[in-house]
N, C-alpha and C. Protein backbone atom coordinates (compact mmCIF):
# COMPACT_ATOMS: atom_id res chain seq x y z
N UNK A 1 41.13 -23.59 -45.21
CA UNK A 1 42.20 -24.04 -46.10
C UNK A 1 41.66 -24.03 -47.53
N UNK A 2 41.86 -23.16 -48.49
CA UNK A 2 41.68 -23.52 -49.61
C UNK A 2 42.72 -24.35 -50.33
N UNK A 3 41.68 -25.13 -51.07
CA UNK A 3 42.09 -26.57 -52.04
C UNK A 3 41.37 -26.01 -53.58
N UNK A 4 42.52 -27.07 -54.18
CA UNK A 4 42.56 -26.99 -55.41
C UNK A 4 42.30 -28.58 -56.04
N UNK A 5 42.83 -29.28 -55.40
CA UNK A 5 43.29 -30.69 -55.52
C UNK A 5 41.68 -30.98 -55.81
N UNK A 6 42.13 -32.30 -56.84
CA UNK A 6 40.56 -32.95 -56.48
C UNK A 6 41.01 -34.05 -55.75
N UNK A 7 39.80 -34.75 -55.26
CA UNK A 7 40.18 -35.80 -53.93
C UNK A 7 39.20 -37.20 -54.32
N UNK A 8 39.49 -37.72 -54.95
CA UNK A 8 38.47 -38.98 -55.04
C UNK A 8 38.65 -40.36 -53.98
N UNK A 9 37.94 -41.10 -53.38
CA UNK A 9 37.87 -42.01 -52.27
C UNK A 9 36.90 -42.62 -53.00
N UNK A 10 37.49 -43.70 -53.46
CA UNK A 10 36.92 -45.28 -53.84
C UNK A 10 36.58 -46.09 -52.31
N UNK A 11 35.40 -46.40 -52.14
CA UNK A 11 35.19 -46.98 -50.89
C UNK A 11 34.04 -48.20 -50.92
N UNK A 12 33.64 -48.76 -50.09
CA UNK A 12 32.82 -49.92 -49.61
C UNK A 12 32.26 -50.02 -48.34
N UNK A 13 31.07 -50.18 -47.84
CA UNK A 13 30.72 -50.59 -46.48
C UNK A 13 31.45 -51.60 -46.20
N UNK A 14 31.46 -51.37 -44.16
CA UNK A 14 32.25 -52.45 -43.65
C UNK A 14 33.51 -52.24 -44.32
N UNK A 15 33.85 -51.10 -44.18
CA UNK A 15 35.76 -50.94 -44.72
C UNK A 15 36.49 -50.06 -44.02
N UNK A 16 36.68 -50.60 -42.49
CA UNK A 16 37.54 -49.57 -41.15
C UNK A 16 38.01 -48.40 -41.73
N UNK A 17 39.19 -49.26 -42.75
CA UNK A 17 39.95 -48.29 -43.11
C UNK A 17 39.62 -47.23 -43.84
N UNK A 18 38.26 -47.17 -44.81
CA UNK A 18 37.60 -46.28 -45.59
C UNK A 18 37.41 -45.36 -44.35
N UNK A 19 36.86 -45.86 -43.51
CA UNK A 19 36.10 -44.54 -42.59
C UNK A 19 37.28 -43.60 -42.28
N UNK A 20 38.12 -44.35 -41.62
CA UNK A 20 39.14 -43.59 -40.81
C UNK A 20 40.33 -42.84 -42.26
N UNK A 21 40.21 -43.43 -43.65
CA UNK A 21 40.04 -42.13 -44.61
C UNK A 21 39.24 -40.91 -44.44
N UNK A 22 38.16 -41.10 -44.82
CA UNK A 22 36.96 -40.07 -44.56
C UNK A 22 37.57 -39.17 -43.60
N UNK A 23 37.59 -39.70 -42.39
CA UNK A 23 37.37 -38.88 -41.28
C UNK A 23 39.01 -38.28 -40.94
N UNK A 24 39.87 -38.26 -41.58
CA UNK A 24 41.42 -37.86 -41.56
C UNK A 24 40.70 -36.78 -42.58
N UNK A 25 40.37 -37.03 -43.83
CA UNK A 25 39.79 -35.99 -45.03
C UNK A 25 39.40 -35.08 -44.18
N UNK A 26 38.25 -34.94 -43.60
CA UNK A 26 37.04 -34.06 -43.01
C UNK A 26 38.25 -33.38 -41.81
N UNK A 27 38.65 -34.25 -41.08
CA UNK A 27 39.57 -33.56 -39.99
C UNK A 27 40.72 -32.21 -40.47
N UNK A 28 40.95 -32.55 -41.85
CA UNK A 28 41.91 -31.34 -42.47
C UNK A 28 41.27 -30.77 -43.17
N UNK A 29 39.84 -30.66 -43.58
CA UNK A 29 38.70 -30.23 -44.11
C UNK A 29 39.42 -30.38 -45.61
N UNK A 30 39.31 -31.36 -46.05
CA UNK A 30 39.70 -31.91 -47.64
C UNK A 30 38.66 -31.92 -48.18
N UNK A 31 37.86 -31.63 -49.37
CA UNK A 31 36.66 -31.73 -50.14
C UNK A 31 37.00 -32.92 -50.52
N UNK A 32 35.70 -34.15 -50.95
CA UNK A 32 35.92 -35.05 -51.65
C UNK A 32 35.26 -36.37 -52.11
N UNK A 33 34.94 -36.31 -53.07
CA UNK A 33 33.91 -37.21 -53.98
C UNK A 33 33.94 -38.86 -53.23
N UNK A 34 33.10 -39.47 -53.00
CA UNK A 34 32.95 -40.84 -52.13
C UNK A 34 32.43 -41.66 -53.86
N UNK A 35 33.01 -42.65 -53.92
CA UNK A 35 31.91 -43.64 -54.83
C UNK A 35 32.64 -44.78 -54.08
N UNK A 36 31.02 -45.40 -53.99
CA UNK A 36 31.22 -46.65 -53.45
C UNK A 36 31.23 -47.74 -54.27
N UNK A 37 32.30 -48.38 -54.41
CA UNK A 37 32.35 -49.61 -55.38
C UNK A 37 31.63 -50.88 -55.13
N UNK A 38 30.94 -51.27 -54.96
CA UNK A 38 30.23 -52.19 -53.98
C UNK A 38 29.01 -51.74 -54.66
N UNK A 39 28.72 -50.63 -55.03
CA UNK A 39 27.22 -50.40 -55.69
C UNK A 39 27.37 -49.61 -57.10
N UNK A 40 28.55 -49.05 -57.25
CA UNK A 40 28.89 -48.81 -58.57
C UNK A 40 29.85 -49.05 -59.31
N UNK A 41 29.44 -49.78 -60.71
CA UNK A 41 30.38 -50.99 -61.40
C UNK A 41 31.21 -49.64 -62.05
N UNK A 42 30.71 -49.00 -62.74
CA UNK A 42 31.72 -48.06 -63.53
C UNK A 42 33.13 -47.26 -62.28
N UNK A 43 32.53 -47.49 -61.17
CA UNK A 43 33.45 -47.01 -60.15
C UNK A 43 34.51 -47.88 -59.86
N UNK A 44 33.75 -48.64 -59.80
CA UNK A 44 34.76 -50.44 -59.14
C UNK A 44 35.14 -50.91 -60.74
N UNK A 45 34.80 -50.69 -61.39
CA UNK A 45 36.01 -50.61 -63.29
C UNK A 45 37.10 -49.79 -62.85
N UNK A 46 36.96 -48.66 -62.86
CA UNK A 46 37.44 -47.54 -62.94
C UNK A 46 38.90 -47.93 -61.81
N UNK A 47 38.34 -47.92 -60.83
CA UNK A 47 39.66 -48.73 -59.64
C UNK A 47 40.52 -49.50 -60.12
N UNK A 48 40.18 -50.68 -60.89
CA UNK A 48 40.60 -51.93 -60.94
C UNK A 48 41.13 -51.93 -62.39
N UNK A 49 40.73 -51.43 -63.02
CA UNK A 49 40.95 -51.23 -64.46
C UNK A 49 41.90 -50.07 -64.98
N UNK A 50 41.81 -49.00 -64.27
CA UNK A 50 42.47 -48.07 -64.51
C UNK A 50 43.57 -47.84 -63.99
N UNK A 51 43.36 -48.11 -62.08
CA UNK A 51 43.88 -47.08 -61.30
C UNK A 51 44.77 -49.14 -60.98
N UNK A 52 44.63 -50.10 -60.96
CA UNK A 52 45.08 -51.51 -61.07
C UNK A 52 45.36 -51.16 -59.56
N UNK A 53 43.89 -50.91 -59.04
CA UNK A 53 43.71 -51.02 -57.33
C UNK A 53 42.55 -52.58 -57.25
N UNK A 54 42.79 -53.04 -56.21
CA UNK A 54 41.95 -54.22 -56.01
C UNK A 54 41.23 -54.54 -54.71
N UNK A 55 41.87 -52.90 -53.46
CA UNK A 55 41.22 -52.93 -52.52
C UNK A 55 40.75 -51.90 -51.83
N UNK A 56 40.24 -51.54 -51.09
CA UNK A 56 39.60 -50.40 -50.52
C UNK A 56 40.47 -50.04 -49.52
N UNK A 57 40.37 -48.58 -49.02
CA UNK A 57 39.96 -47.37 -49.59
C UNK A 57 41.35 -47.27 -50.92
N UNK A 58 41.08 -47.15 -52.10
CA UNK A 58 41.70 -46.42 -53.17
C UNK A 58 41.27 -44.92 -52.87
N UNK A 59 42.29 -43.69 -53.18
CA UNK A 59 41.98 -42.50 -53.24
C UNK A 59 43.20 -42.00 -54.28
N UNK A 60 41.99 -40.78 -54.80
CA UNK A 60 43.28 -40.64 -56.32
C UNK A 60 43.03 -38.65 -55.64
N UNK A 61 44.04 -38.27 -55.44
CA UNK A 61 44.89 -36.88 -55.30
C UNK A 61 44.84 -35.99 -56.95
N UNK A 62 44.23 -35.95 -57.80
CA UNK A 62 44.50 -35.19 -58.69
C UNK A 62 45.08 -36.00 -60.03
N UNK A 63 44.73 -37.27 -59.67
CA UNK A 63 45.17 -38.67 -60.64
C UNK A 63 46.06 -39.22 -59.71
N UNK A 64 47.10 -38.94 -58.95
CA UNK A 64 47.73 -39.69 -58.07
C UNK A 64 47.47 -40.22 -57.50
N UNK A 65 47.37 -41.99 -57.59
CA UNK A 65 46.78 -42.98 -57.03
C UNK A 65 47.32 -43.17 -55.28
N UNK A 66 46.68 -43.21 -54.27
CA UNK A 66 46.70 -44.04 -53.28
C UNK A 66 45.88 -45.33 -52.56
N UNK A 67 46.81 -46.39 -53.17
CA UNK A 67 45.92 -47.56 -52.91
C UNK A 67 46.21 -48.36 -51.85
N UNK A 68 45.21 -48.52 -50.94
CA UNK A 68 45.34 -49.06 -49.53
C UNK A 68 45.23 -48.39 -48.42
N UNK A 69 45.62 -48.41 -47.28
CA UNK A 69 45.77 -47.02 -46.07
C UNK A 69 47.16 -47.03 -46.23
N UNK A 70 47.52 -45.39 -46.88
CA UNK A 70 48.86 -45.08 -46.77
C UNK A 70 48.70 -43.37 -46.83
N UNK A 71 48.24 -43.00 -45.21
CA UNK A 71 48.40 -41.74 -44.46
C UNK A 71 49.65 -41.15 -44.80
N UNK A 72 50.63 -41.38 -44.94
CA UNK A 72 51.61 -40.86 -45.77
C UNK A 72 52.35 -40.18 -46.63
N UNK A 73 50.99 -41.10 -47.63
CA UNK A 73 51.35 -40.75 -49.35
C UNK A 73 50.07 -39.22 -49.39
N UNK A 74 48.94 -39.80 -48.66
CA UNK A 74 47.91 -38.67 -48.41
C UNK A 74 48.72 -37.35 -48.15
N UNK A 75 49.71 -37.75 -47.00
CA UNK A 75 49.77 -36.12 -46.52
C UNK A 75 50.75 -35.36 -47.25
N UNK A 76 51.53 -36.73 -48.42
CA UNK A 76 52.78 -35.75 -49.31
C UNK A 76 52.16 -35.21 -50.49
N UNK A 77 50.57 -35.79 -51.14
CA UNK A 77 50.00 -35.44 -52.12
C UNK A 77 49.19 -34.04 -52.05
N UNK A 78 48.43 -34.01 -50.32
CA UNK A 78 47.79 -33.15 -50.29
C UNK A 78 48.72 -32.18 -49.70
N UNK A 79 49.52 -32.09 -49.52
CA UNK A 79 50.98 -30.86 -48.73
C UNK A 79 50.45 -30.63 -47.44
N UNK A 80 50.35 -31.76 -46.71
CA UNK A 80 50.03 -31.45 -45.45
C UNK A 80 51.21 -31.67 -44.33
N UNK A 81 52.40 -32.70 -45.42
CA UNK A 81 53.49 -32.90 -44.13
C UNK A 81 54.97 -31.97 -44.92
């Protein structure tokens, strides 16, 4: 599948729902940048400050914010449904 999209995943250890992001990503072979907020402040700014996310997994589609688990919004951003 070629992609164009960029794919960013704001994440944290110990965050179910981060993984089972990840692993939906990898399953449709999505490329995509991991920062873990939990160890990086400019990342966990960047979430909270920018994107006015406050929980994990945040994932931004090309600037299009998805904040929380919402498989959904994933599959209307990345044109998968």
């Amino acid at each position: 599948m070629s992609q164009s999209k960029r794919v960013e995943v704001y994440t944290q250890p110990d965050c179910p729902p981060c993984q089972i992001v990840k692993q939906y990503l990898d399953h449709h072979k999505i490329d995509y940048l991991v920062f873990d907020v939990s160890e990086d402040a400019n990342a966990r700014n960047k979430m909270v400050n920018e994107f006015k996310s406050y929980s994990t997994p945040t994932v931004t589609v090309d600037g299009e914010i998805v904040a929380g688990f919402d498989l959904q919004k994933l599959d209307k951003l990345l044109g998968l449904s």
